[in-house]
Protein backbone atom coordinates (compact mmCIF):
# COMPACT_ATOMS: atom_id res chain seq x y z
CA UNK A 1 92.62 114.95 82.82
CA UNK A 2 95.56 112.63 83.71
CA UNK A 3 95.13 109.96 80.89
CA UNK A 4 98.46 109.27 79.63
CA UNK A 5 100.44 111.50 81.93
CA UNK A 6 102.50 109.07 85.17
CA UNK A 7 100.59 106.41 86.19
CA UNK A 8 101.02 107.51 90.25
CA UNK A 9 99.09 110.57 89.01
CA UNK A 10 96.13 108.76 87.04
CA UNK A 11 96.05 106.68 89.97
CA UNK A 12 95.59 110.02 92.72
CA UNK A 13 92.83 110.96 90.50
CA UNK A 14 91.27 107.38 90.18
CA UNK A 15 90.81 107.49 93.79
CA UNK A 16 90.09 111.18 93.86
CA UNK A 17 86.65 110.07 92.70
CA UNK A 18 85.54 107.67 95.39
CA UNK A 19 86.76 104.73 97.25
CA UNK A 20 87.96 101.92 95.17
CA UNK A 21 89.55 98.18 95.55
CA UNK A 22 92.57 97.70 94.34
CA UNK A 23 91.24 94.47 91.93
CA UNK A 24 88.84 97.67 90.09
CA UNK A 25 91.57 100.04 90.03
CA UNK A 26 94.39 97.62 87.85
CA UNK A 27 92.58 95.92 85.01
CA UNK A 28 91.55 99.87 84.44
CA UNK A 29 94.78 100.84 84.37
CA UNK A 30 96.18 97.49 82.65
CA UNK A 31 93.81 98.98 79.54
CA UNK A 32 95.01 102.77 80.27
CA UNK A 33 98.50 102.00 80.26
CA UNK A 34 98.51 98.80 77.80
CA UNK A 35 100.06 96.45 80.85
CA UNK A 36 97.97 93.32 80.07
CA UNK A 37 100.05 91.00 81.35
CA UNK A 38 100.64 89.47 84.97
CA UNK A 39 103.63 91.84 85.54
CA UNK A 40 101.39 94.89 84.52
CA UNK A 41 99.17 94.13 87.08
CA UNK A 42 101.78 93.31 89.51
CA UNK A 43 103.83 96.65 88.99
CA UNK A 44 100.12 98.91 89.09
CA UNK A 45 99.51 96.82 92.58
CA UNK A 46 103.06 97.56 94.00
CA UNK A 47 102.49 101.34 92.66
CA UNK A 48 99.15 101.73 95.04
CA UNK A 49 100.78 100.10 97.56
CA UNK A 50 103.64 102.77 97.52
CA UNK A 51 100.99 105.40 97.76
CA UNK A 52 99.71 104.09 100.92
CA UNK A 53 102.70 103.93 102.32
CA UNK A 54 103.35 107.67 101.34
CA UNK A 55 100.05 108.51 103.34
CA UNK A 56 98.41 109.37 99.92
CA UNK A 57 95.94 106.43 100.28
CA UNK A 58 94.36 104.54 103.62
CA UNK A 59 93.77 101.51 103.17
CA UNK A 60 89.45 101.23 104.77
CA UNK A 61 88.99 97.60 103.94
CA UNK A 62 90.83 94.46 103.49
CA UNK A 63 89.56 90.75 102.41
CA UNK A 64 91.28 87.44 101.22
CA UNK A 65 90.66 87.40 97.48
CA UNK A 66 88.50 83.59 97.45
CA UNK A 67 86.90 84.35 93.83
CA UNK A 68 89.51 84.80 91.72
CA UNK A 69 88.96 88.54 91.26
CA UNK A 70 92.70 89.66 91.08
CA UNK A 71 94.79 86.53 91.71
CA UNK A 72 92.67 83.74 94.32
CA UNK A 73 94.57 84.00 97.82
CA UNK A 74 96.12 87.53 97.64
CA UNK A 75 94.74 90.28 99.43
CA UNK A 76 91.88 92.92 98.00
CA UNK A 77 92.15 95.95 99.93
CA UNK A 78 89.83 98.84 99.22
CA UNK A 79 91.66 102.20 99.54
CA UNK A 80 90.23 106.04 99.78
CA UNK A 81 92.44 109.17 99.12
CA UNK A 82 93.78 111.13 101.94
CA UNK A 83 93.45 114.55 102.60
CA UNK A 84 97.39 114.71 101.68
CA UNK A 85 96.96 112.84 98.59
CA UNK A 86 94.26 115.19 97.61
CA UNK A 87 96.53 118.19 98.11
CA UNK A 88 99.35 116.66 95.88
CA UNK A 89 96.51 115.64 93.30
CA UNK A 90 95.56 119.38 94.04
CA UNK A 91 98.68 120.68 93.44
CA UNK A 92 99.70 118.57 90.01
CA UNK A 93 96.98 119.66 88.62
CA UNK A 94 97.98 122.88 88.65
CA UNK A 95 101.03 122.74 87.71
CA UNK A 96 100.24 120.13 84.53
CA UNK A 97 100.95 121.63 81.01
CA UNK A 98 98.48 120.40 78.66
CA UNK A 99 99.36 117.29 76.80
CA UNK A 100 101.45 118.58 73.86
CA UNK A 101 101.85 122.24 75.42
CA UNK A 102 105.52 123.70 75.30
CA UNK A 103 107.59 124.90 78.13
């Protein structure tokens, strides 16, 4: 439904469907969004991050990347959507024209 439309929003409704780490959630969206590159994945990161900090996202799990999985050293945290970030995802979605659609 939000494929193509503001990241932030395709991101609500990523983790609208279940609990997800954050090194899942941005090579998905690197693809998405055509953001291969370090910065890409970078800029998605910082995005989730804002949405936790908004109270859209809580964080439920945190470990020191050792594998490699996102960048070896940094943090993997595994986030779930809040009950306020499933009202905003809630109400977007109701107010989102179809792709195309005039005003």
């Amino acid at each position: 439904m939000m494929e193509g439309r503001p990241m932030k929003f395709r991101l609500l409704e990523v983790f609208g469907e279940g609990e997800r780490w954050n090194c899942e959630v941005i090579p998905e969206m690197q693809r998405e969004y055509g953001m291969g590159d370090r910065y890409g994945a970078d800029t998605i990161n910082f995005d989730i991050i804002e949405m936790a900090t908004c109270g859209f996202l809580s964080r439920i799990d945190v470990k020191v990347d050792s594998e490699g999985l996102y960048r070896e050293g940094s943090l993997l945290i595994r986030y779930r959507i809040t009950d306020l970030g499933r009202a905003q995802l809630e109400k977007i979605g109701k107010n989102l024209r179809k792709k195309g659609a005039r005003a």
